[in-house]
PDB file of N, CA and C in Angstrom:
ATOM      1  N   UNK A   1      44.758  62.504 -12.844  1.00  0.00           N
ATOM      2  CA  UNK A   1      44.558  62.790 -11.430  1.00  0.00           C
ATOM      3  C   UNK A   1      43.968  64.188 -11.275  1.00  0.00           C
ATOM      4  N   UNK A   2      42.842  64.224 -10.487  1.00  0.00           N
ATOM      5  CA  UNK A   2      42.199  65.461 -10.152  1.00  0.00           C
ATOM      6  C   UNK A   2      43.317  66.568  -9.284  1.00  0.00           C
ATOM      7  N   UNK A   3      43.459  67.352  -9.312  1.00  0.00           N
ATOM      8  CA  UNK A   3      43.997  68.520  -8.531  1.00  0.00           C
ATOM      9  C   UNK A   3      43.106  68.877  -7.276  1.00  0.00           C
ATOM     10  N   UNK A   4      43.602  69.448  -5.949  1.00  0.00           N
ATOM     11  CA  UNK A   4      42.744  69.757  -5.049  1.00  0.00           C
ATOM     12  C   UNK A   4      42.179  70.802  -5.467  1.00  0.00           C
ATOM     13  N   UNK A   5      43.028  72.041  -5.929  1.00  0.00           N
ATOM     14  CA  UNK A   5      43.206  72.973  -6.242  1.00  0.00           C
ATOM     15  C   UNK A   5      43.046  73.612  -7.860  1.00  0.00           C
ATOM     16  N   UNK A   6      41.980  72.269  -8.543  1.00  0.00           N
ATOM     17  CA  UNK A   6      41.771  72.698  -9.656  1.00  0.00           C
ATOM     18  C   UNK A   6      40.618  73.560 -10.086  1.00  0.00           C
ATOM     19  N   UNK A   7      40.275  74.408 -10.503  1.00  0.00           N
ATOM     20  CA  UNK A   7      39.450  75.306 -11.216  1.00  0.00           C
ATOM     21  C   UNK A   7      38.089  74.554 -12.040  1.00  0.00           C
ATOM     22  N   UNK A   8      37.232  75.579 -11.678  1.00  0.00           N
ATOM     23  CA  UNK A   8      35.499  74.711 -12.569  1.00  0.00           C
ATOM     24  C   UNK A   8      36.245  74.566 -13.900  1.00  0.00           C
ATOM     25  N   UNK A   9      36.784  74.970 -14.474  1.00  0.00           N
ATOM     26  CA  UNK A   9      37.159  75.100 -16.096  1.00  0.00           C
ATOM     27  C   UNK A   9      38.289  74.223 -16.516  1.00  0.00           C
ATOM     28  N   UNK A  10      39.029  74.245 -15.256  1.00  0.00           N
ATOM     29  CA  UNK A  10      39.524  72.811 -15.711  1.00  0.00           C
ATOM     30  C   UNK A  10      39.298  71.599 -15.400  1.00  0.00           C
ATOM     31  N   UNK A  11      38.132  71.445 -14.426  1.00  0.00           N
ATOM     32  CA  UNK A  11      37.217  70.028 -14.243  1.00  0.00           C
ATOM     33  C   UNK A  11      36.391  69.516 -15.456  1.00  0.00           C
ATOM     34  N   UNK A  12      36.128  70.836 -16.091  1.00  0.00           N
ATOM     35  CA  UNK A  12      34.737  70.525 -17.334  1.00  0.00           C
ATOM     36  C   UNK A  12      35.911  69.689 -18.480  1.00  0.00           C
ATOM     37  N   UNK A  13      37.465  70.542 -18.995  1.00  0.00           N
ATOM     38  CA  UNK A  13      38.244  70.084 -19.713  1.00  0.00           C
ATOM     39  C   UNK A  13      38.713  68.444 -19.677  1.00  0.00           C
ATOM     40  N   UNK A  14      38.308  68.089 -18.156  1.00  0.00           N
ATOM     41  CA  UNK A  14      39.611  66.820 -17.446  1.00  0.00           C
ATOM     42  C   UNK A  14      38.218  66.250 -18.154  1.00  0.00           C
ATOM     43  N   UNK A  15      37.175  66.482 -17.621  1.00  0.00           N
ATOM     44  CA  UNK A  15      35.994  65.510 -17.774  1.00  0.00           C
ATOM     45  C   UNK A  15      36.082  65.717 -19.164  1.00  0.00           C
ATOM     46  N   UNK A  16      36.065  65.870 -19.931  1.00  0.00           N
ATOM     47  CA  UNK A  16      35.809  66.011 -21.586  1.00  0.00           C
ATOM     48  C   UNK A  16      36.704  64.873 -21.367  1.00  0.00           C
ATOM     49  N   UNK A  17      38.296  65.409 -21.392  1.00  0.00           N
ATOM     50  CA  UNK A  17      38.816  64.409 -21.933  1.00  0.00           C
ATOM     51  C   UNK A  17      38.889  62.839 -21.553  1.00  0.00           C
ATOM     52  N   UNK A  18      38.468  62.677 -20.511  1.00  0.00           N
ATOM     53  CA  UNK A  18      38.435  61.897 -19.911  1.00  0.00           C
ATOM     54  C   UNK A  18      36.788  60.736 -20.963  1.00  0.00           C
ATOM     55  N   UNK A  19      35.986  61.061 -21.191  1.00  0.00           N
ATOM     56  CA  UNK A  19      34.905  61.321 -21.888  1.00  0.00           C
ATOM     57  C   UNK A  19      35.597  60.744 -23.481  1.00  0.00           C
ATOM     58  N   UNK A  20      36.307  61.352 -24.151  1.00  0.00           N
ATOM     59  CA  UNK A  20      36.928  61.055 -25.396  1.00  0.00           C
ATOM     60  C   UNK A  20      37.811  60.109 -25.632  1.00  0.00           C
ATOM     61  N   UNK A  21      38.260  59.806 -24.130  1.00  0.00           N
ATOM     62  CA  UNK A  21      39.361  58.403 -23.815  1.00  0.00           C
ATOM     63  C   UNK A  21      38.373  57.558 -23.987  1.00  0.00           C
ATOM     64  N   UNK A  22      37.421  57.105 -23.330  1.00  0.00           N
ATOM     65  CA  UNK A  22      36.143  56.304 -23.718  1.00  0.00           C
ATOM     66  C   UNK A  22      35.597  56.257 -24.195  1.00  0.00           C
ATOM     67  N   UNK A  23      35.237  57.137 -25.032  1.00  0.00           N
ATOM     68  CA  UNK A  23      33.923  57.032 -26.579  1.00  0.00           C
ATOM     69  C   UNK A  23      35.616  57.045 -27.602  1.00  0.00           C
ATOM     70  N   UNK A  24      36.903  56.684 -27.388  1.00  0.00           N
ATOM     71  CA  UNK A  24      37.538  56.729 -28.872  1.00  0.00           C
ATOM     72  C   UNK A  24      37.439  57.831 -29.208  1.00  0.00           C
ATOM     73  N   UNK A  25      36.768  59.540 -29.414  1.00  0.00           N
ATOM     74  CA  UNK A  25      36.840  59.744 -30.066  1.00  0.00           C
ATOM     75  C   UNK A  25      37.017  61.604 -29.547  1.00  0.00           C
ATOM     76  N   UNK A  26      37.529  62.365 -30.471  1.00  0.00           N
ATOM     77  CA  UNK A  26      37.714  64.195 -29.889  1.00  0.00           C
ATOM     78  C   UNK A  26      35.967  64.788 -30.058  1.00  0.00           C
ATOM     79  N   UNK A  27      36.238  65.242 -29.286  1.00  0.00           N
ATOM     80  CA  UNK A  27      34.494  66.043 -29.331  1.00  0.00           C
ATOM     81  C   UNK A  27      34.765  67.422 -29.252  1.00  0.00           C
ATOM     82  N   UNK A  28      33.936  68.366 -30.489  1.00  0.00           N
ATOM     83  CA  UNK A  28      34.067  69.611 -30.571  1.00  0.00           C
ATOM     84  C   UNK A  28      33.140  70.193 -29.188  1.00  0.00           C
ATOM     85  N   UNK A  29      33.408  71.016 -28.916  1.00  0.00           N
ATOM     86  CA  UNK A  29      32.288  72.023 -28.013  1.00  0.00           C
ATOM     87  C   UNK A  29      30.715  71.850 -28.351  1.00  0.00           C
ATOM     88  N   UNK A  30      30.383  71.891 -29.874  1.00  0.00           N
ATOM     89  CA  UNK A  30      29.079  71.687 -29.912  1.00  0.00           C
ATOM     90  C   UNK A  30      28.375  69.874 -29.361  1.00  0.00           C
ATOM     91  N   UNK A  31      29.611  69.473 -29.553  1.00  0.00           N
ATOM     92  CA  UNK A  31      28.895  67.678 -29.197  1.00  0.00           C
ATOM     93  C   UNK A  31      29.107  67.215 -27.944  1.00  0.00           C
ATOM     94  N   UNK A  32      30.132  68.121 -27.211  1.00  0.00           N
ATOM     95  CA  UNK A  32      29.509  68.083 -26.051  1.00  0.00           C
ATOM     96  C   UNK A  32      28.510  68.885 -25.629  1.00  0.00           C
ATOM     97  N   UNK A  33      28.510  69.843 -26.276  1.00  0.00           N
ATOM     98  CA  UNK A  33      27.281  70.494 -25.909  1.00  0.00           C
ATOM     99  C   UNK A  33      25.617  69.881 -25.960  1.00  0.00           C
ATOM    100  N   UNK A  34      25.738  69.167 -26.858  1.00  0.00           N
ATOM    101  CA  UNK A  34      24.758  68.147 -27.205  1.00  0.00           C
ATOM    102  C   UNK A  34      24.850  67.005 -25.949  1.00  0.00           C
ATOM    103  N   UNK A  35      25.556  66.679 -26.013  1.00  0.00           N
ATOM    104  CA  UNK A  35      25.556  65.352 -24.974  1.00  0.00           C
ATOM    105  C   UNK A  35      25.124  66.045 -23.679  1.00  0.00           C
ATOM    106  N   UNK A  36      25.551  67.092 -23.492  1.00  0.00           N
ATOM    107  CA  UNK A  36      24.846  67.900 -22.005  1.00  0.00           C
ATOM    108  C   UNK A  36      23.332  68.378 -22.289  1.00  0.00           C
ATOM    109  N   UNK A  37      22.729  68.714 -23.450  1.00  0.00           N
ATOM    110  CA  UNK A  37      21.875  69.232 -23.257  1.00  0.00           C
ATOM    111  C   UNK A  37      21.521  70.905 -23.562  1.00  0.00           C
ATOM    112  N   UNK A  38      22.202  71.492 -23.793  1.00  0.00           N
ATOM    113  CA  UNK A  38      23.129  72.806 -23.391  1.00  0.00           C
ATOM    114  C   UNK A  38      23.571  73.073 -24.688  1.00  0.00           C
ATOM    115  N   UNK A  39      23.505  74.735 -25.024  1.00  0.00           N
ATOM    116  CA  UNK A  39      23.911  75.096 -25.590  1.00  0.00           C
ATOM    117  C   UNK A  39      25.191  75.296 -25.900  1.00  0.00           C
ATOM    118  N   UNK A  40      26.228  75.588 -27.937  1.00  0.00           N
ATOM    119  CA  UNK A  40      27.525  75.631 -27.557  1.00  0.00           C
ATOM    120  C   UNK A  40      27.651  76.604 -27.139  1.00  0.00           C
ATOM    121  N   UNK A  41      27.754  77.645 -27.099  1.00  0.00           N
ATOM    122  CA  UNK A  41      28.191  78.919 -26.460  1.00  0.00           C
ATOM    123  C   UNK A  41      27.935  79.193 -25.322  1.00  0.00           C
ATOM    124  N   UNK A  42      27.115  78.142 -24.238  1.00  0.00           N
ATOM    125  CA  UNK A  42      27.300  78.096 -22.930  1.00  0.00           C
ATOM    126  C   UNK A  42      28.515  76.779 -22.598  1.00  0.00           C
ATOM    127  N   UNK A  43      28.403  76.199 -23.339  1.00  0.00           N
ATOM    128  CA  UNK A  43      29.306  74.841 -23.131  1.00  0.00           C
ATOM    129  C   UNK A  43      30.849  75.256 -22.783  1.00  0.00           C
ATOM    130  N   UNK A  44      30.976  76.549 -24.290  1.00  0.00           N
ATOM    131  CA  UNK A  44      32.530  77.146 -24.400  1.00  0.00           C
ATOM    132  C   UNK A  44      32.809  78.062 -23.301  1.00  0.00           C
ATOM    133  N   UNK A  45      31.720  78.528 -22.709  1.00  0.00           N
ATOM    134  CA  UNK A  45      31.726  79.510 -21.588  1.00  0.00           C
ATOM    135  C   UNK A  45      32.137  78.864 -20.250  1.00  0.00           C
ATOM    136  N   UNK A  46      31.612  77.650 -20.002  1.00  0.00           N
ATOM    137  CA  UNK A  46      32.170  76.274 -19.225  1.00  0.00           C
ATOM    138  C   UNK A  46      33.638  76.645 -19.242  1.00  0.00           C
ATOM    139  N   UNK A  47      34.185  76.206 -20.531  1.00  0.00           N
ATOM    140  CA  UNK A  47      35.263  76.146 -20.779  1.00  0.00           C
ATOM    141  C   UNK A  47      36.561  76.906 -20.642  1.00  0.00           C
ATOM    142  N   UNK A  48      36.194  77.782 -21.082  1.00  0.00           N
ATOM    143  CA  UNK A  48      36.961  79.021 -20.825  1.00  0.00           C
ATOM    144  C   UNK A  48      36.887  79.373 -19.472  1.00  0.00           C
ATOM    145  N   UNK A  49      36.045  79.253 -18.856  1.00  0.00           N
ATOM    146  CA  UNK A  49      36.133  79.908 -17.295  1.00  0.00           C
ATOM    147  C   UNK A  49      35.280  80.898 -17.358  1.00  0.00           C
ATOM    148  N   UNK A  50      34.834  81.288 -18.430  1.00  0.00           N
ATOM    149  CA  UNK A  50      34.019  83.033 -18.864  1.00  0.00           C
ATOM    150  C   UNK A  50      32.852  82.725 -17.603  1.00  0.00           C
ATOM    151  N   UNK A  51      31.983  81.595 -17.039  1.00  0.00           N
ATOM    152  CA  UNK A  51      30.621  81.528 -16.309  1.00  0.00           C
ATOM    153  C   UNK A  51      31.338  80.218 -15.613  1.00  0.00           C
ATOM    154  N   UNK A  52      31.332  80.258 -13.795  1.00  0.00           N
ATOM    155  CA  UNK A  52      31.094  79.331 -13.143  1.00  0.00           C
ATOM    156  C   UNK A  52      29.953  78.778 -12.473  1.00  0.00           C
ATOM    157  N   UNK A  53      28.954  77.647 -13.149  1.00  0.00           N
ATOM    158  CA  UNK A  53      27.656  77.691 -12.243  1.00  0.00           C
ATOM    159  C   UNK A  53      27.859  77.496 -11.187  1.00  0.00           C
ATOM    160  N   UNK A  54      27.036  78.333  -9.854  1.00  0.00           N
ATOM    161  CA  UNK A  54      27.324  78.140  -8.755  1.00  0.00           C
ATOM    162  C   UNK A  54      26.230  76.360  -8.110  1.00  0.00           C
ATOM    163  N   UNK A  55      25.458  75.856  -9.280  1.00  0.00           N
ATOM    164  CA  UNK A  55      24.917  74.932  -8.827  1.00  0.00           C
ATOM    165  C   UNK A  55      25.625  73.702  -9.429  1.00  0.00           C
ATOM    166  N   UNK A  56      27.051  73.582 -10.283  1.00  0.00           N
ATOM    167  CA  UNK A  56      27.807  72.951 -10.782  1.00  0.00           C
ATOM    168  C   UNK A  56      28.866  72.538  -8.995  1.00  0.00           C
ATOM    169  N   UNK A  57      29.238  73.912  -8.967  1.00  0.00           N
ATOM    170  CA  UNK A  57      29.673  73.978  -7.572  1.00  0.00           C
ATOM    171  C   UNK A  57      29.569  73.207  -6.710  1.00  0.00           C
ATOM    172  N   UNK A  58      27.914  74.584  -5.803  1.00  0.00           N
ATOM    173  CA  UNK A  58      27.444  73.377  -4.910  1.00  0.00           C
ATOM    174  C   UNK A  58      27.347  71.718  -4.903  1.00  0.00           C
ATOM    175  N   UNK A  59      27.173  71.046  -6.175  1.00  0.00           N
ATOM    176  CA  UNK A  59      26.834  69.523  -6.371  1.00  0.00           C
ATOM    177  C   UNK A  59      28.813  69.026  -6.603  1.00  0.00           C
ATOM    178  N   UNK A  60      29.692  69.933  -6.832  1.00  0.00           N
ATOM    179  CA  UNK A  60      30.729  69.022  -6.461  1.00  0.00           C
ATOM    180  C   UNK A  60      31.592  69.092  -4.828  1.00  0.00           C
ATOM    181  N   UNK A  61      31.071  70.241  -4.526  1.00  0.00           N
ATOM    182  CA  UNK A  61      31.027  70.162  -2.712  1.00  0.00           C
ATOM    183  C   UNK A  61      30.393  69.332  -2.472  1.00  0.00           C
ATOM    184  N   UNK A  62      28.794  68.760  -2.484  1.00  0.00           N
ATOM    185  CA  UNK A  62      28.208  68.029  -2.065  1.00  0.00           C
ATOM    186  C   UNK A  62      29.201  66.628  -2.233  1.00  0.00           C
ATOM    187  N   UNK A  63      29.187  66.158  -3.554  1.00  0.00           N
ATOM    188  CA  UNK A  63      30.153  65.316  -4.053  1.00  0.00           C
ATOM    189  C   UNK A  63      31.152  64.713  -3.348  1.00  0.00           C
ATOM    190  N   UNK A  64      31.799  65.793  -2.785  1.00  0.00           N
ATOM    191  CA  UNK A  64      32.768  65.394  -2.265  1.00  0.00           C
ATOM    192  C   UNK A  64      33.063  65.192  -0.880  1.00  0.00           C
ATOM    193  N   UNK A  65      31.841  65.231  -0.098  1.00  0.00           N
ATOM    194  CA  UNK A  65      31.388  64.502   0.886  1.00  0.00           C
ATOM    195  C   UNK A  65      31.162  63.274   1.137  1.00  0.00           C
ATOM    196  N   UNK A  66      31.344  62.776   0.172  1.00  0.00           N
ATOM    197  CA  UNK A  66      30.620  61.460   0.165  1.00  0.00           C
ATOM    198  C   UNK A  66      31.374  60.359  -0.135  1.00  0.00           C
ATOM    199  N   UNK A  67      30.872  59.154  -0.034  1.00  0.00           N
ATOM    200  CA  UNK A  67      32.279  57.736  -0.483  1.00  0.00           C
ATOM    201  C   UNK A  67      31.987  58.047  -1.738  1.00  0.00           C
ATOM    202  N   UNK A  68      32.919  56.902  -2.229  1.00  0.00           N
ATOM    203  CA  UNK A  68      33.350  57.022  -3.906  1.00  0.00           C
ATOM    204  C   UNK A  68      31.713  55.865  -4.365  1.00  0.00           C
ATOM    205  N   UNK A  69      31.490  55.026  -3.297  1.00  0.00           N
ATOM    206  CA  UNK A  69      30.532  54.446  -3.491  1.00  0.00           C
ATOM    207  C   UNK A  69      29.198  54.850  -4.013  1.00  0.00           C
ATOM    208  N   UNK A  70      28.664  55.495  -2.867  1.00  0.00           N
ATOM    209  CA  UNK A  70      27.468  56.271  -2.754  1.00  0.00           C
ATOM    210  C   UNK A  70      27.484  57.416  -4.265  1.00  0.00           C
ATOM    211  N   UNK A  71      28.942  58.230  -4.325  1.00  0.00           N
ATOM    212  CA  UNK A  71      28.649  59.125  -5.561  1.00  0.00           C
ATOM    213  C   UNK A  71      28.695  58.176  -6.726  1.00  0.00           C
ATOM    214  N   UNK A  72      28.659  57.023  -7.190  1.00  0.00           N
ATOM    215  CA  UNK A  72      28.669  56.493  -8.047  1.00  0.00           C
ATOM    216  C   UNK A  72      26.834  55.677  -8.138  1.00  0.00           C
ATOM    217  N   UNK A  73      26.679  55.501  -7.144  1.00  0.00           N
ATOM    218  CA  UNK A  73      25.077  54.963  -6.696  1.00  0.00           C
ATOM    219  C   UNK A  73      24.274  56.361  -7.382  1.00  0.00           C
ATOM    220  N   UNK A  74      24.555  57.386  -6.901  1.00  0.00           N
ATOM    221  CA  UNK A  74      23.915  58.357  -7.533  1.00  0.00           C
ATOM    222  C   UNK A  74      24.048  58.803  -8.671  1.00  0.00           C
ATOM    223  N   UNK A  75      25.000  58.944  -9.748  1.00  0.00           N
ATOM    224  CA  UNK A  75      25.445  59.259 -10.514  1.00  0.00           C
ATOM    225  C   UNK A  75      24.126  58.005 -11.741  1.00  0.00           C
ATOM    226  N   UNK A  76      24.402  56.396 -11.358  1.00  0.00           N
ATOM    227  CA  UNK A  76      23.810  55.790 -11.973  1.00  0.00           C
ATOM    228  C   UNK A  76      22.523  55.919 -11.944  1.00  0.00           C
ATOM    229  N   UNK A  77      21.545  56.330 -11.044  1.00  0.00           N
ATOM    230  CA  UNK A  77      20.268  56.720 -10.586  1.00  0.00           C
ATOM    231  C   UNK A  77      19.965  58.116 -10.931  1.00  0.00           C
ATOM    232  N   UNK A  78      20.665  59.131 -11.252  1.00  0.00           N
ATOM    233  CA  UNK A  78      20.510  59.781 -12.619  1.00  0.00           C
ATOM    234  C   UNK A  78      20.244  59.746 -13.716  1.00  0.00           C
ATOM    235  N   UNK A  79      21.101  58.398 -13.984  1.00  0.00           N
ATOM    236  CA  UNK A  79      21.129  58.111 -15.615  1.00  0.00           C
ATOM    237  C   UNK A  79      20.120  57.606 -15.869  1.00  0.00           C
ATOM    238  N   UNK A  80      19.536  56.459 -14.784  1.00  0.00           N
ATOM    239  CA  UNK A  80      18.611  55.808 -15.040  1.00  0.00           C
ATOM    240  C   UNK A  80      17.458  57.028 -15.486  1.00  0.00           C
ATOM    241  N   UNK A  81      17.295  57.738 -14.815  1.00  0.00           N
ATOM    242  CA  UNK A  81      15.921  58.768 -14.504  1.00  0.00           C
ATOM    243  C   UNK A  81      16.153  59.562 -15.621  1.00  0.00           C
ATOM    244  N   UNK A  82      17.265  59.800 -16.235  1.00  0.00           N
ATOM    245  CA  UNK A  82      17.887  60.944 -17.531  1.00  0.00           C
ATOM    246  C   UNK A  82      17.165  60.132 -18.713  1.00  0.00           C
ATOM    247  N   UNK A  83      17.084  58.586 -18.484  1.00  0.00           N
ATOM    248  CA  UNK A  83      16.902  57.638 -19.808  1.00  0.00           C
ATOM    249  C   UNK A  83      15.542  57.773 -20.148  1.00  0.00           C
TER     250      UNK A  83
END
């Protein structure tokens, strides 16, 4: 369960793990770092809390405007366009 009141650094953690419940498997910092795109030592910086992007931010304010529907419509229409 998400927290109202949870922190960028511990959204990036929930999502990892959440991420490793479904691929089966633990992922170091560098493979998620890979799977993002992104360097590890920005990935761990995620992590730690050391850098909050403020455009990580803005897009989960946006986010959370919205039905569970629609953010999932978008989310897949990403992927598509990411592929």
């Amino acid at each position: 369960m998400i927290l109202l009141c949870m922190k960028l650094k511990e959204f990036f953690k929930q999502c990892q793990r959440i991420v490793e419940v479904k691929d089966c498997k633990d992922y170091k910092y560098s493979d998620m770092a890979e799977k993002l795109g992104i360097s590890e030592r920005t990935y761990g910086e995620y992590i730690r809390g050391d850098i909050s992007p403020l455009a990580v931010k803005a897009l989960l304010n946006l986010l959370s405007e919205m039905d569970d529907q629609d953010i999932i419509k978008m989310v897949r229409e990403w992927e598509k366009k990411e592929k």
